[in-house]
C-alpha atoms as a PDB file:
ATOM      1  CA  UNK A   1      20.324 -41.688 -97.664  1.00  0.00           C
ATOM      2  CA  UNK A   2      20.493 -41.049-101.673  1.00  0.00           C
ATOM      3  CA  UNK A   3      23.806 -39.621-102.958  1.00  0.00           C
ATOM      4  CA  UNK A   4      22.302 -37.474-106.304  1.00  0.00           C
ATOM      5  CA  UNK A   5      24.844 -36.182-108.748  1.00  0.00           C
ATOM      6  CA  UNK A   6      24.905 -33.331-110.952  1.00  0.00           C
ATOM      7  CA  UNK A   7      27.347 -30.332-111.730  1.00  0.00           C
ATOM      8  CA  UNK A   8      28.914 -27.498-110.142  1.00  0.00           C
ATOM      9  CA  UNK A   9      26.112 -24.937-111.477  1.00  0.00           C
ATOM     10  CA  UNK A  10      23.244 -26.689-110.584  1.00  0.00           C
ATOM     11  CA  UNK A  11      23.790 -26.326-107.031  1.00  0.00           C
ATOM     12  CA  UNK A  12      21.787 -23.457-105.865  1.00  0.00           C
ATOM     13  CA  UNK A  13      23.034 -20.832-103.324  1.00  0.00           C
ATOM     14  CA  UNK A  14      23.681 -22.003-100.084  1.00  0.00           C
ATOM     15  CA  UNK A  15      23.817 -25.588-101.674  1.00  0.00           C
ATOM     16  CA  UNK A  16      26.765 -28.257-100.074  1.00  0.00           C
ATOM     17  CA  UNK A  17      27.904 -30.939-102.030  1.00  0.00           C
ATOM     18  CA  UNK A  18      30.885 -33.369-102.513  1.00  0.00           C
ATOM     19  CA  UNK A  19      33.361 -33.351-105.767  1.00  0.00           C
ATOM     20  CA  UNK A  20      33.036 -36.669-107.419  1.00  0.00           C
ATOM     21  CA  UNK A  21      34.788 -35.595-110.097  1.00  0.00           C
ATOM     22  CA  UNK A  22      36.683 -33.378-112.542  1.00  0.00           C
ATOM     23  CA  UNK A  23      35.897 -33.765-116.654  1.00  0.00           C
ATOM     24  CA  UNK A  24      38.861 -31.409-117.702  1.00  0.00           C
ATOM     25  CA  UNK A  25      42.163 -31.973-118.668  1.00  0.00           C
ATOM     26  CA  UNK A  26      45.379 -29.659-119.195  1.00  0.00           C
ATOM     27  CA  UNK A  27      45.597 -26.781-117.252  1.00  0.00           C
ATOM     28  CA  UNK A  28      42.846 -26.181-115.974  1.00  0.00           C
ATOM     29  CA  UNK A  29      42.213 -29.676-114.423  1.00  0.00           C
ATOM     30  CA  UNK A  30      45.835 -28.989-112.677  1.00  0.00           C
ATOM     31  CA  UNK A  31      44.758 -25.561-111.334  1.00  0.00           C
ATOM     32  CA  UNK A  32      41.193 -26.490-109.911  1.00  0.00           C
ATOM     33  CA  UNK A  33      43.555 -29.419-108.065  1.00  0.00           C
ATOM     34  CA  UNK A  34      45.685 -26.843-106.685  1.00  0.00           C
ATOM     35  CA  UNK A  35      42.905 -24.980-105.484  1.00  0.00           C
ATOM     36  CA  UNK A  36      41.834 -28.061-103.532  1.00  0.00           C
ATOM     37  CA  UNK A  37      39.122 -29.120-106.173  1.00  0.00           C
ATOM     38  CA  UNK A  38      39.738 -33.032-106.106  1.00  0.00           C
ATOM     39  CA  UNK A  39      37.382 -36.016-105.228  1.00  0.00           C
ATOM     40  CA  UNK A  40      35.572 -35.952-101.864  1.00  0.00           C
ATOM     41  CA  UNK A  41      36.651 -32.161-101.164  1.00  0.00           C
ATOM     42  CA  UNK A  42      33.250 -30.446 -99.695  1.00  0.00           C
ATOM     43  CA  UNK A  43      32.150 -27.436-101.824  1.00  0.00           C
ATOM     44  CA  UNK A  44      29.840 -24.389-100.475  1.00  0.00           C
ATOM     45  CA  UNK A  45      27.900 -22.366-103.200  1.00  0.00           C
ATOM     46  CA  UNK A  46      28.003 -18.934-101.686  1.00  0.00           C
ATOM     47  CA  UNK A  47      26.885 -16.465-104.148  1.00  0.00           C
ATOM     48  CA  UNK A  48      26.342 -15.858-108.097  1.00  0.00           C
ATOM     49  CA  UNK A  49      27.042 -12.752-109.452  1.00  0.00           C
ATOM     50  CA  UNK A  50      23.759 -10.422-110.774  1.00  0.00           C
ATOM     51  CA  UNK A  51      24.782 -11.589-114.270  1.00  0.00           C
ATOM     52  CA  UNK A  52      24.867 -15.390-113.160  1.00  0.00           C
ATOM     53  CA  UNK A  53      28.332 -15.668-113.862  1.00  0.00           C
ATOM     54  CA  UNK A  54      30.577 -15.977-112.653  1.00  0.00           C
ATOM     55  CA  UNK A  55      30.012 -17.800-109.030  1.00  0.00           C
ATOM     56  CA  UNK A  56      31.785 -17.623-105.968  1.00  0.00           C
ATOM     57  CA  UNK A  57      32.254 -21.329-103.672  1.00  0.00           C
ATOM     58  CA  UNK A  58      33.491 -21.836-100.571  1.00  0.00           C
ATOM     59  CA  UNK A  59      36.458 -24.345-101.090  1.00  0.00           C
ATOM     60  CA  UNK A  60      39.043 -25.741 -98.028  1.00  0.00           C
ATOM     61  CA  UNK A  61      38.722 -22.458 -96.573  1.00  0.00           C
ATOM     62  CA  UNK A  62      39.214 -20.220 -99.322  1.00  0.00           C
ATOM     63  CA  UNK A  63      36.760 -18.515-101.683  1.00  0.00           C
ATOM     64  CA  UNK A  64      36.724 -19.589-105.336  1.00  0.00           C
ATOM     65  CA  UNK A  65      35.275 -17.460-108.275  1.00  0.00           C
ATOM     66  CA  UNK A  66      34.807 -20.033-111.424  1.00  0.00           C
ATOM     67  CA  UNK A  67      32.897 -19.456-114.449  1.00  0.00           C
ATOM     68  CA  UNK A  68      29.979 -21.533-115.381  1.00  0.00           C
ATOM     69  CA  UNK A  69      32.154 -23.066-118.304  1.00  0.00           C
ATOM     70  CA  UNK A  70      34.630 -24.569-115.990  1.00  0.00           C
ATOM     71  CA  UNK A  71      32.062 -24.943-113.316  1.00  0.00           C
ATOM     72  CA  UNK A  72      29.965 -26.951-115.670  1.00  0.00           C
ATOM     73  CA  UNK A  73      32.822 -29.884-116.044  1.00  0.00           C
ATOM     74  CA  UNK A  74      32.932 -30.453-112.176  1.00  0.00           C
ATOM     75  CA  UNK A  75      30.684 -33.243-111.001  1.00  0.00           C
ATOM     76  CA  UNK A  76      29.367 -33.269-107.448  1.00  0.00           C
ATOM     77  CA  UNK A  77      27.688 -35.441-105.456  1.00  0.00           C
ATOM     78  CA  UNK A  78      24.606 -34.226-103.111  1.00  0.00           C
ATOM     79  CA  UNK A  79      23.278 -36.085-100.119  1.00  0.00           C
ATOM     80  CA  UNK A  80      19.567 -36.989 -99.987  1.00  0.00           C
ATOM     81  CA  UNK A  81      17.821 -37.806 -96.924  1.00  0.00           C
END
């Protein structure tokens, strides 16, 4: 089994994948954390809005809407098999 990394956005709906991790600082690195957004936490792609943007992922239980901007500077890893 391949691990295969990419961003946030690039997973597709319905996609599962593993945070590796997080290329932002300030603020907004220290609220993705306290939504549970840190290394090895599973994330769910559940749905994009019509407009692409923003999209809604399934995170420790709890739905998470993040824009592609913030989205883009999470790095996940994806199992292969």
């Amino acid at each position: 089994m391949n691990e295969r990394y990419q961003t946030l956005p690039e997973l597709p709906e319905g996609g599962r994948a593993r945070v590796r991790a997080l290329h932002l600082s300030g603020s907004m690195r220290r609220r993705l954390q306290d939504l549970g957004l840190v290394a090895g936490t599973p994330v769910t792609c559940l749905q994009r809005a019509a407009s692409g943007d923003p999209t809604a992922y399934l995170i420790r239980g709890a739905v998470i809407a993040l824009r592609q901007t913030d989205a883009e500077q999470v790095e996940v890893g994806v199992q292969e098999i």
